[in-house]
N, C-alpha and C. Protein backbone atom coordinates (compact mmCIF):
# COMPACT_ATOMS: atom_id res chain seq x y z
N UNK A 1 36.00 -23.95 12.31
CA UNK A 1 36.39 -22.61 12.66
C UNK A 1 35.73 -21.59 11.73
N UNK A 2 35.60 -21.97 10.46
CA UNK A 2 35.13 -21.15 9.39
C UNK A 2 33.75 -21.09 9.55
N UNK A 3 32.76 -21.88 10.07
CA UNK A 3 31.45 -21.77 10.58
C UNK A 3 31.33 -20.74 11.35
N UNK A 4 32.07 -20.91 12.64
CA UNK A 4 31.92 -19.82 14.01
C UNK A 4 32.48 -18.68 13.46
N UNK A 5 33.24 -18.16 12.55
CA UNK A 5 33.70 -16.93 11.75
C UNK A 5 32.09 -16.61 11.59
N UNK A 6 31.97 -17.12 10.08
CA UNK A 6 30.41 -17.05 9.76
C UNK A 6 29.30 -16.34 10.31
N UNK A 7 29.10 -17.12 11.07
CA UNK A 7 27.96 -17.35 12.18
C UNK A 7 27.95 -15.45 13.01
N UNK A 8 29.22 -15.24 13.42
CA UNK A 8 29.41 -14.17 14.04
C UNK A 8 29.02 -12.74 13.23
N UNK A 9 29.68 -13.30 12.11
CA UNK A 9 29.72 -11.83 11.36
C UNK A 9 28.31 -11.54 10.72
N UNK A 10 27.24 -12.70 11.01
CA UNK A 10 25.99 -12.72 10.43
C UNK A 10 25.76 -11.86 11.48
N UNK A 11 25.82 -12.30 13.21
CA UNK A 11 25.12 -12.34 13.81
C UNK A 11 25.39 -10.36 14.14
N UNK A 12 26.60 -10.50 14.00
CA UNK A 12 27.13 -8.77 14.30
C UNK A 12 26.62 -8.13 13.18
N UNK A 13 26.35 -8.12 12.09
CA UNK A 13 25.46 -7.76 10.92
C UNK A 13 24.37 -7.20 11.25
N UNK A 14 22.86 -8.39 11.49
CA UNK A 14 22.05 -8.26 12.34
C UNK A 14 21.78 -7.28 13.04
N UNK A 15 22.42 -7.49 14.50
CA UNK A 15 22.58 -6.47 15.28
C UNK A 15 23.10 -5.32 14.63
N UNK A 16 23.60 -4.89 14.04
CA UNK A 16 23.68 -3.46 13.75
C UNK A 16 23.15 -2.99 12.93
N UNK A 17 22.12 -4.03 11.80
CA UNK A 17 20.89 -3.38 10.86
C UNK A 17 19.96 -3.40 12.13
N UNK A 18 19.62 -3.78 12.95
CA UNK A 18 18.29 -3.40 13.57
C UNK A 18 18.82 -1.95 14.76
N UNK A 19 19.95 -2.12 14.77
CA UNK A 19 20.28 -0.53 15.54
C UNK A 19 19.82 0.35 14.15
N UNK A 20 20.32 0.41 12.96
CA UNK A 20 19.80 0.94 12.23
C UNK A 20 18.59 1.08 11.74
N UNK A 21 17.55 0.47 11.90
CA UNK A 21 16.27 0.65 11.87
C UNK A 21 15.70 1.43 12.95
N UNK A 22 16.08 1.50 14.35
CA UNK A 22 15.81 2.22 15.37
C UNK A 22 16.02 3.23 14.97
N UNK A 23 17.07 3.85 14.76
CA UNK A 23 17.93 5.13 14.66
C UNK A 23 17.44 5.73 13.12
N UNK A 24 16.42 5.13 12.19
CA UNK A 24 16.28 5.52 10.54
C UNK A 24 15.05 6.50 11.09
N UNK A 25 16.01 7.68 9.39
CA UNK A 25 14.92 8.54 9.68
C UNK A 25 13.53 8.70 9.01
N UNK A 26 12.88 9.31 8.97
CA UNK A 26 11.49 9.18 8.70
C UNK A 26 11.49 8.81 6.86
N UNK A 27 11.10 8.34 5.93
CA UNK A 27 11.13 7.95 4.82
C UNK A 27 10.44 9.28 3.95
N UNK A 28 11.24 10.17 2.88
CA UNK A 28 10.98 10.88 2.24
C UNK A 28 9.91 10.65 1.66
N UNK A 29 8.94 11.56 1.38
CA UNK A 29 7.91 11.41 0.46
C UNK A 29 8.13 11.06 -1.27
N UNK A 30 7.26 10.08 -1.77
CA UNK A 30 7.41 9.33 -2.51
C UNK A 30 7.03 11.08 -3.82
N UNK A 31 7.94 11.00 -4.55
CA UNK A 31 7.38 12.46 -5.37
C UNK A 31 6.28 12.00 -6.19
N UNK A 32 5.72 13.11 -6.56
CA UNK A 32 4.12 13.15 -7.35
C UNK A 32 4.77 12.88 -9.03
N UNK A 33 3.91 11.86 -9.36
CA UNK A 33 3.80 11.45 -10.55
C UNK A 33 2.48 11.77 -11.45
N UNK A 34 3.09 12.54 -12.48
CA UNK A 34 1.95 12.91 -13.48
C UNK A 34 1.03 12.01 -14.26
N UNK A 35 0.10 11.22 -13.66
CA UNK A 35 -0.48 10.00 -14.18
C UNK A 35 -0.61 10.12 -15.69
N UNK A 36 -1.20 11.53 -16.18
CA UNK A 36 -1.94 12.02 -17.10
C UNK A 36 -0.65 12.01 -18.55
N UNK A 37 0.83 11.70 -18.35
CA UNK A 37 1.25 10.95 -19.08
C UNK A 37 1.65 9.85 -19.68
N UNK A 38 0.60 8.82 -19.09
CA UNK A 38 0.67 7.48 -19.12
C UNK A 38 -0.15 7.10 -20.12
N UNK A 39 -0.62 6.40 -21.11
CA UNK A 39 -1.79 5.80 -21.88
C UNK A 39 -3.39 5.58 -20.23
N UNK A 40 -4.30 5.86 -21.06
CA UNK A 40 -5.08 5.42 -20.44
C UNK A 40 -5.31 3.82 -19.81
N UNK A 41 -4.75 3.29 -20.91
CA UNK A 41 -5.10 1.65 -20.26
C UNK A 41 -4.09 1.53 -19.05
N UNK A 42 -3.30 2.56 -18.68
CA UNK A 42 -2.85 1.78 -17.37
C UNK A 42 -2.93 3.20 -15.93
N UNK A 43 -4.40 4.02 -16.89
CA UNK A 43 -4.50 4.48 -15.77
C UNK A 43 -6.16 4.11 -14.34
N UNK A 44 -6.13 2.98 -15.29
CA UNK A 44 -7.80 2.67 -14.90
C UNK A 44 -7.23 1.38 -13.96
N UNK A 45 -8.40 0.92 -13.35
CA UNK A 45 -7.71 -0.38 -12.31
C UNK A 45 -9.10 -1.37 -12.89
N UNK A 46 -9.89 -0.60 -13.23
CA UNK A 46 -10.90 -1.83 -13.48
C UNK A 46 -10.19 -2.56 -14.59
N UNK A 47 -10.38 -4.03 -14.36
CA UNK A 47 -10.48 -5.24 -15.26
C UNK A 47 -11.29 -4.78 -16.23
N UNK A 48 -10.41 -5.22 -17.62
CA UNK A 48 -11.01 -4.53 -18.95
C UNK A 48 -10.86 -6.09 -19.66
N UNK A 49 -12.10 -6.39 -19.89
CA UNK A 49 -12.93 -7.61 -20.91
C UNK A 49 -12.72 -7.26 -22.61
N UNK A 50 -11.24 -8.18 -22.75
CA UNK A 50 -11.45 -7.79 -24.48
C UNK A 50 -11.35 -9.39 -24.97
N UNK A 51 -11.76 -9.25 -26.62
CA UNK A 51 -11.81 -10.39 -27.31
C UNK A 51 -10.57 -10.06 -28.33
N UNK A 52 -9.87 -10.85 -28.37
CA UNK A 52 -8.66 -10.87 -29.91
C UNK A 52 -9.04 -11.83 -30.91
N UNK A 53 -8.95 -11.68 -31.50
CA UNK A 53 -9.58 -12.54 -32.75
C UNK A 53 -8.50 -12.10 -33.93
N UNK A 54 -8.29 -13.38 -34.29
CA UNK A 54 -7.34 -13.78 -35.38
C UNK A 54 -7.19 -15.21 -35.85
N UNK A 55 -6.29 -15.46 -36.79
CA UNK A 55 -6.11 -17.36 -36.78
C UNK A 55 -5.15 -17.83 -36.31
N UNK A 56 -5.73 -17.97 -34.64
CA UNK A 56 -4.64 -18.53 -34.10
C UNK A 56 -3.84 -19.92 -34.51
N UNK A 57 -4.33 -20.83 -35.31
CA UNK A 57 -3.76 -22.15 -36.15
C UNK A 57 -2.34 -21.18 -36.35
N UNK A 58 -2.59 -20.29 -37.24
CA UNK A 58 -1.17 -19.96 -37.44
C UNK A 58 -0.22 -19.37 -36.90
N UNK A 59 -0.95 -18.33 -35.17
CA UNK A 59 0.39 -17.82 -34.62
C UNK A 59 0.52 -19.26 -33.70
N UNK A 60 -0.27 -20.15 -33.47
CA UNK A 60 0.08 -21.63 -33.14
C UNK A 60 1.61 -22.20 -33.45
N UNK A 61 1.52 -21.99 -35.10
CA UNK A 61 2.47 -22.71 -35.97
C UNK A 61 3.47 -21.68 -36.13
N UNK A 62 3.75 -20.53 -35.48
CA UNK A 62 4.92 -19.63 -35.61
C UNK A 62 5.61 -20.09 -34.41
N UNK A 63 6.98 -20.87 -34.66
CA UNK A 63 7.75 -21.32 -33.84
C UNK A 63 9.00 -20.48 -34.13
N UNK A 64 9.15 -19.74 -35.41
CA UNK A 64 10.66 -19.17 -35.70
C UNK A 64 10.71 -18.22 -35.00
N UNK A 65 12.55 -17.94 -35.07
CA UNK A 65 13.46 -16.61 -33.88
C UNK A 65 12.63 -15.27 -34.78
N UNK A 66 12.11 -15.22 -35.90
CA UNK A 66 11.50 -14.26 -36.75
C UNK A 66 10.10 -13.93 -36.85
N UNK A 67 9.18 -14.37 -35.81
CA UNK A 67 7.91 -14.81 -36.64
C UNK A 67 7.33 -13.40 -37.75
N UNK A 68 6.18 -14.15 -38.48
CA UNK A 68 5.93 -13.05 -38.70
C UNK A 68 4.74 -11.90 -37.76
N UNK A 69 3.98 -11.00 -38.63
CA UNK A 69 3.32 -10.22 -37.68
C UNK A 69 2.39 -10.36 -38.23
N UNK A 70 0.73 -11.10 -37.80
CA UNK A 70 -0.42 -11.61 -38.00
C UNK A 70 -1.12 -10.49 -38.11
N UNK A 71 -2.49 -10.01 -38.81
CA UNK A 71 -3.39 -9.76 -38.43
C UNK A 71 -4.87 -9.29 -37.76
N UNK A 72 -4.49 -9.01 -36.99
CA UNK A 72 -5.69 -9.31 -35.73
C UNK A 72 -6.69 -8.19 -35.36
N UNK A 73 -7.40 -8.15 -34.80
CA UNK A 73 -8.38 -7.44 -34.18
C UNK A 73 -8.64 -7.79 -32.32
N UNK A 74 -8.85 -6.48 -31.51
CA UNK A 74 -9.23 -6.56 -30.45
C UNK A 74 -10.71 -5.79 -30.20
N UNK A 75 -11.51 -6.73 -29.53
CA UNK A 75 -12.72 -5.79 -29.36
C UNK A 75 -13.17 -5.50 -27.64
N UNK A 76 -13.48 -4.46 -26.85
CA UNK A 76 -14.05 -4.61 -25.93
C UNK A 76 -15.29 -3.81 -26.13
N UNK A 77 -15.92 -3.49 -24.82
CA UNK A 77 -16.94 -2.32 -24.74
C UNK A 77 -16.52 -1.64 -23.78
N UNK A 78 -17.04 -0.19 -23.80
CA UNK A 78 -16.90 1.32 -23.88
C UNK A 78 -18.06 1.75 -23.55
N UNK A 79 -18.71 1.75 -22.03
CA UNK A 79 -20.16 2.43 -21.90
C UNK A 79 -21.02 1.30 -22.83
N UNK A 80 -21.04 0.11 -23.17
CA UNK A 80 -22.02 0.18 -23.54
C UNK A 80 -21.77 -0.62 -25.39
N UNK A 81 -20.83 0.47 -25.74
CA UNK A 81 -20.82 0.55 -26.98
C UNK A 81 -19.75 -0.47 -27.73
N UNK A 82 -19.70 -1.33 -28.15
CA UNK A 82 -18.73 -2.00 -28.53
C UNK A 82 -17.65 -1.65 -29.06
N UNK A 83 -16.15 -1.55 -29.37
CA UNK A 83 -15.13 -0.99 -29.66
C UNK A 83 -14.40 -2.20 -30.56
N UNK A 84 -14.22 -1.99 -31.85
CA UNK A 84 -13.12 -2.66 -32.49
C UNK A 84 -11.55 -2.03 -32.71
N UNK A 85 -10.60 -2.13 -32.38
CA UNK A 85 -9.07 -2.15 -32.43
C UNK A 85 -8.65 -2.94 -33.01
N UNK A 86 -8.25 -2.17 -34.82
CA UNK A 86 -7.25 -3.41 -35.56
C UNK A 86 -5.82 -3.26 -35.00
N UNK A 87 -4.76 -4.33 -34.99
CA UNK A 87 -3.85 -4.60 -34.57
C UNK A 87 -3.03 -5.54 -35.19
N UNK A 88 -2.07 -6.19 -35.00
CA UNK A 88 -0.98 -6.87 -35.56
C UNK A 88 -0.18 -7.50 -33.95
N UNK A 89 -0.64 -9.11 -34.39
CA UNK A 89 0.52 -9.83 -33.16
C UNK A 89 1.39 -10.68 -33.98
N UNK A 90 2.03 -11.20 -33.24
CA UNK A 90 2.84 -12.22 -33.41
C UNK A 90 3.88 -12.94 -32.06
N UNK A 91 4.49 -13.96 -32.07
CA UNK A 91 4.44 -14.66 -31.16
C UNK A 91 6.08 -14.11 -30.67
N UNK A 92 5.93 -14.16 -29.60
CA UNK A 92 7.40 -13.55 -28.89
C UNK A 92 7.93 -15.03 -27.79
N UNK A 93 9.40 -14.57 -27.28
CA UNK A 93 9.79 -15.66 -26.39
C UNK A 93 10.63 -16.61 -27.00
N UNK A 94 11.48 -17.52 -25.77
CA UNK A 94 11.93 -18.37 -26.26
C UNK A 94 12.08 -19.88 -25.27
N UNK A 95 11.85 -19.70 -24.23
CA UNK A 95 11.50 -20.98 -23.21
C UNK A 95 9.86 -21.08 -23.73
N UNK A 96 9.25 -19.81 -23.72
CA UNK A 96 7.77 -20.41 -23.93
C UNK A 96 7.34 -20.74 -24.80
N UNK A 97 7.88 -20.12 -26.16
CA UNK A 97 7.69 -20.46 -27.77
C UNK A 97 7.76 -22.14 -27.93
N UNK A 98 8.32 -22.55 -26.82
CA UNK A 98 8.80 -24.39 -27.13
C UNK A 98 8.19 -24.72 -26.40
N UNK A 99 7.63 -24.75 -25.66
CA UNK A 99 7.32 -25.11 -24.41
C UNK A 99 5.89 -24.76 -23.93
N UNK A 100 5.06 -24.01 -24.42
CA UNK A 100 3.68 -24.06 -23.89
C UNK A 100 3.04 -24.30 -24.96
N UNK A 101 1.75 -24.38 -24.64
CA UNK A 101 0.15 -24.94 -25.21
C UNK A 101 0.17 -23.55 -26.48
N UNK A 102 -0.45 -22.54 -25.39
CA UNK A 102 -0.23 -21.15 -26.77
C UNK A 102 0.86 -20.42 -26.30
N UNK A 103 1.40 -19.60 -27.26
CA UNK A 103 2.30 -18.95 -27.12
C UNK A 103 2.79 -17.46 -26.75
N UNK A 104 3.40 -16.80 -25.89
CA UNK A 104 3.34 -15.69 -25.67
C UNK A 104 3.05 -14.64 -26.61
N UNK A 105 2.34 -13.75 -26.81
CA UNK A 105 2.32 -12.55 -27.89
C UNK A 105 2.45 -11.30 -27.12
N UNK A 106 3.18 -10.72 -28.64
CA UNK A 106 2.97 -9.24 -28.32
C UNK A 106 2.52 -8.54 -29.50
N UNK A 107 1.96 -7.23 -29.12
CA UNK A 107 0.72 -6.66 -29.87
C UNK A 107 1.21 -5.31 -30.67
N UNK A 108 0.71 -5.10 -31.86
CA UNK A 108 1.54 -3.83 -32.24
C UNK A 108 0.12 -3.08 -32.90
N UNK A 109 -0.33 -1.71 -31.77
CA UNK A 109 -1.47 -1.38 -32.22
C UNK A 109 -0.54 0.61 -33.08
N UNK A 110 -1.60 0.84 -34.01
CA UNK A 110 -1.45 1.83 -34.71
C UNK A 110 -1.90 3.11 -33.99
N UNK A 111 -1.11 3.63 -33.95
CA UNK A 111 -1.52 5.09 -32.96
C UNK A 111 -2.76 5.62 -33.93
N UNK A 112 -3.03 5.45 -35.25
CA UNK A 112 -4.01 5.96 -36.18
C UNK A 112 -5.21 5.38 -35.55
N UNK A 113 -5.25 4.21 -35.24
CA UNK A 113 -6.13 3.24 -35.35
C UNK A 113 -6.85 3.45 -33.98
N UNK A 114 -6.22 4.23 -33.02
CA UNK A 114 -6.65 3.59 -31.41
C UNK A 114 -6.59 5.15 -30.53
N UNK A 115 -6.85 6.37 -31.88
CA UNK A 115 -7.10 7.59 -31.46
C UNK A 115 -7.64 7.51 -29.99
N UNK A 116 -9.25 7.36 -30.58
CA UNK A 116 -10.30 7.32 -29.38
C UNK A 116 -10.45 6.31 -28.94
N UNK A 117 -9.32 5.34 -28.73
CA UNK A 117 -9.62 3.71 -27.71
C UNK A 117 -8.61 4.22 -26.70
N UNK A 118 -8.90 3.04 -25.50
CA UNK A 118 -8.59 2.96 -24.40
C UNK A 118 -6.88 2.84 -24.56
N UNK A 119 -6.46 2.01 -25.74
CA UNK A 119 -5.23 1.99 -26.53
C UNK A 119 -4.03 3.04 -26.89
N UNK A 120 -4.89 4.21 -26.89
CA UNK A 120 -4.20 4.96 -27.53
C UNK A 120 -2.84 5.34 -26.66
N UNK A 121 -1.96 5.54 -26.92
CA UNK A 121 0.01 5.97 -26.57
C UNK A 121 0.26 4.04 -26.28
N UNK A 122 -0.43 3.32 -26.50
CA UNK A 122 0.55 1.82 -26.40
C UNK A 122 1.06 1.73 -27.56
N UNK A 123 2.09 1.58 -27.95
CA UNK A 123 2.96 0.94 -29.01
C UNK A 123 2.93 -0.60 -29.31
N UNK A 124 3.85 -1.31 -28.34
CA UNK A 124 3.93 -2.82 -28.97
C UNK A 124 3.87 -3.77 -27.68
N UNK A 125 3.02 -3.79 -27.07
CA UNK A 125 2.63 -4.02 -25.49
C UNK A 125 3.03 -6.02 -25.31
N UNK A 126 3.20 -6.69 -24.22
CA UNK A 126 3.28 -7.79 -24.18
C UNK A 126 1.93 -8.85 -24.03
N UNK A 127 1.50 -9.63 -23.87
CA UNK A 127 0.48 -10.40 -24.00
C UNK A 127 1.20 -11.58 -22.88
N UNK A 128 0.49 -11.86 -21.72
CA UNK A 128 1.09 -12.68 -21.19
C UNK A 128 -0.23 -13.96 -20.89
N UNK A 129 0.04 -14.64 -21.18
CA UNK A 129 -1.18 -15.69 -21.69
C UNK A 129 -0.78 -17.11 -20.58
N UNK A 130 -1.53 -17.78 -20.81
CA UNK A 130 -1.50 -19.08 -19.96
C UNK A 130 -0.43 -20.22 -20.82
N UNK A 131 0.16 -21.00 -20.07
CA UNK A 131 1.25 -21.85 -21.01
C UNK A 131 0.30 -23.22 -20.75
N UNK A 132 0.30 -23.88 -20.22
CA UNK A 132 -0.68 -24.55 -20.06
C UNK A 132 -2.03 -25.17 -19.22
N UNK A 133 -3.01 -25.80 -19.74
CA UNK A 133 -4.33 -25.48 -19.59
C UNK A 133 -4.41 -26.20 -17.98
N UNK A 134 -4.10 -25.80 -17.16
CA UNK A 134 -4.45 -26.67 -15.87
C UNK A 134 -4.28 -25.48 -14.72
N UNK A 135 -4.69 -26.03 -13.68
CA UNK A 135 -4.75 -25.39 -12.14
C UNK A 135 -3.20 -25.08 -11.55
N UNK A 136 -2.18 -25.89 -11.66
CA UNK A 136 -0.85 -25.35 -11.70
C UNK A 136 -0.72 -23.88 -12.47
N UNK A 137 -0.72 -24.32 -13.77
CA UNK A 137 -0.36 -23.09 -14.51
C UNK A 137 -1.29 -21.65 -14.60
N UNK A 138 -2.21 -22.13 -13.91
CA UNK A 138 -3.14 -20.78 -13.87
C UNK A 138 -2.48 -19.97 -12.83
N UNK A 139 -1.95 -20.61 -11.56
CA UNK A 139 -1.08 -19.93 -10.64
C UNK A 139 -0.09 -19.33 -11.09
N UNK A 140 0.34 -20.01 -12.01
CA UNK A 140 1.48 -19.53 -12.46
C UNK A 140 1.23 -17.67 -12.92
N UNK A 141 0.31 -18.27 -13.74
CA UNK A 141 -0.42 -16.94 -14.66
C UNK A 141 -0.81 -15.56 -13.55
N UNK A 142 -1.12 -15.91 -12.73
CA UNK A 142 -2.04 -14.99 -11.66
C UNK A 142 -0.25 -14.45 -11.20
N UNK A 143 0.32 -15.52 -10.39
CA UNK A 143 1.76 -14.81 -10.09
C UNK A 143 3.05 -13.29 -10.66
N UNK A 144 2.39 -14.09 -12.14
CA UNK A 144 3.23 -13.23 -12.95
C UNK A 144 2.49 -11.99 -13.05
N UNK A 145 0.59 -12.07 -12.79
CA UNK A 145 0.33 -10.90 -12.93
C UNK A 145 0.40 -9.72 -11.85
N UNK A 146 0.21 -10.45 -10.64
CA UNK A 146 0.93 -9.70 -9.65
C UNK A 146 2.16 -8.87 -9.67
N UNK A 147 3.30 -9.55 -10.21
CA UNK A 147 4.46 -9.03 -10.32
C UNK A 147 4.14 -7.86 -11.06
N UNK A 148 2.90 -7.92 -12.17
CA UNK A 148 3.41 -6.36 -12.90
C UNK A 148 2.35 -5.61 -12.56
C-alpha cells in the first residue's frame, strides 16, 4: 500500500512541475559582473604553462595536520619573456595527504612579489594535482577541473 502511496505522489509531483515549466516565466537576466575585479589569472581562458620548482622530497615527506610552508618558485612566460614568481607552498588535505602519490598544495604568493605577474590579487590559491599516476586518476583530475 505504501508503494502505490509513493508512486502517486511522485507521479502527481511530476505532473505539476511540468505544468510549471509550461506556465514559467521568461528567466531574468543574469546581472553584469565587473570582471575587472577579479585577479587577472582568472580573467584569461587561455591555458597558462607554469613550472614550480622546489624540493619536492620534502613537501613529499610533509604528512602533519601542521605542515610547514616550503619555499618555492613559479615560472611561466609572458609574450615571450620568461617570468619568475617567488612563493611559499605547503601540503594541504586530509583523505589525500594519506592517500595519494603527491600531495595536494596550496600556494601563498606575496602581493609584493607578483605586482606585475599574472598573480597579482591571489592570496593563498589551491593546487589541485594528480593523486595517482595512471589513466583512472587522470579522469579523475580532468573531472574535478571541470567542476571549477
Amino acid at each position: 500500500m505504501k508503494r502505490i502511496a509513493i508512486r502517486s505522489i511522485v507521479a502527481l509531483f511530476v505532473a505539476f512541475a511540468s505544468r510549471l515549466e509550461a506556465q514559467a516565466l521568461p528567466a531574468a537576466p543574469a546581472p553584469a559582473v565587473d570582471s575587472t575585479k577579479f585577479p587577472k589569472f582568472y580573467r584569461t581562458e587561455t591555458p597558462l604553462v607554469v613550472t614550480l620548482t622546489t624540493n619536492i622530497k620534502r613537501i613529499r615527506a610533509d604528512k602533519d595536520s601542521n605542515p610547514p610552508w616550503r619555499v618555492a618558485k613559479l615560472t611561466y612566460t609572458d609574450g615571450g619573456t620568461p617570468v619568475v614568481v617567488p612563493l611559499r607552498v605547503r601540503t594541504r588535505g586530509i583523505w589525500r595527504l594519506k592517500m595519494c602519490d603527491f600531495p595536494p598544495l596550496r600556494l601563498n604568493f606575496s602581493n609584493s612579489e607578483t605586482k606585475k605577474t599574472i598573480f597579482h590579487g591571489l592570496d593563498r590559491p589551491k593546487l589541485v594535482n594528480y593523486c595517482h599516476d595512471d589513466d583512472t586518476n587522470e579522469r579523475y583530475l580532468l573531472q574535478e577541473f571541470q567542476l571549477y
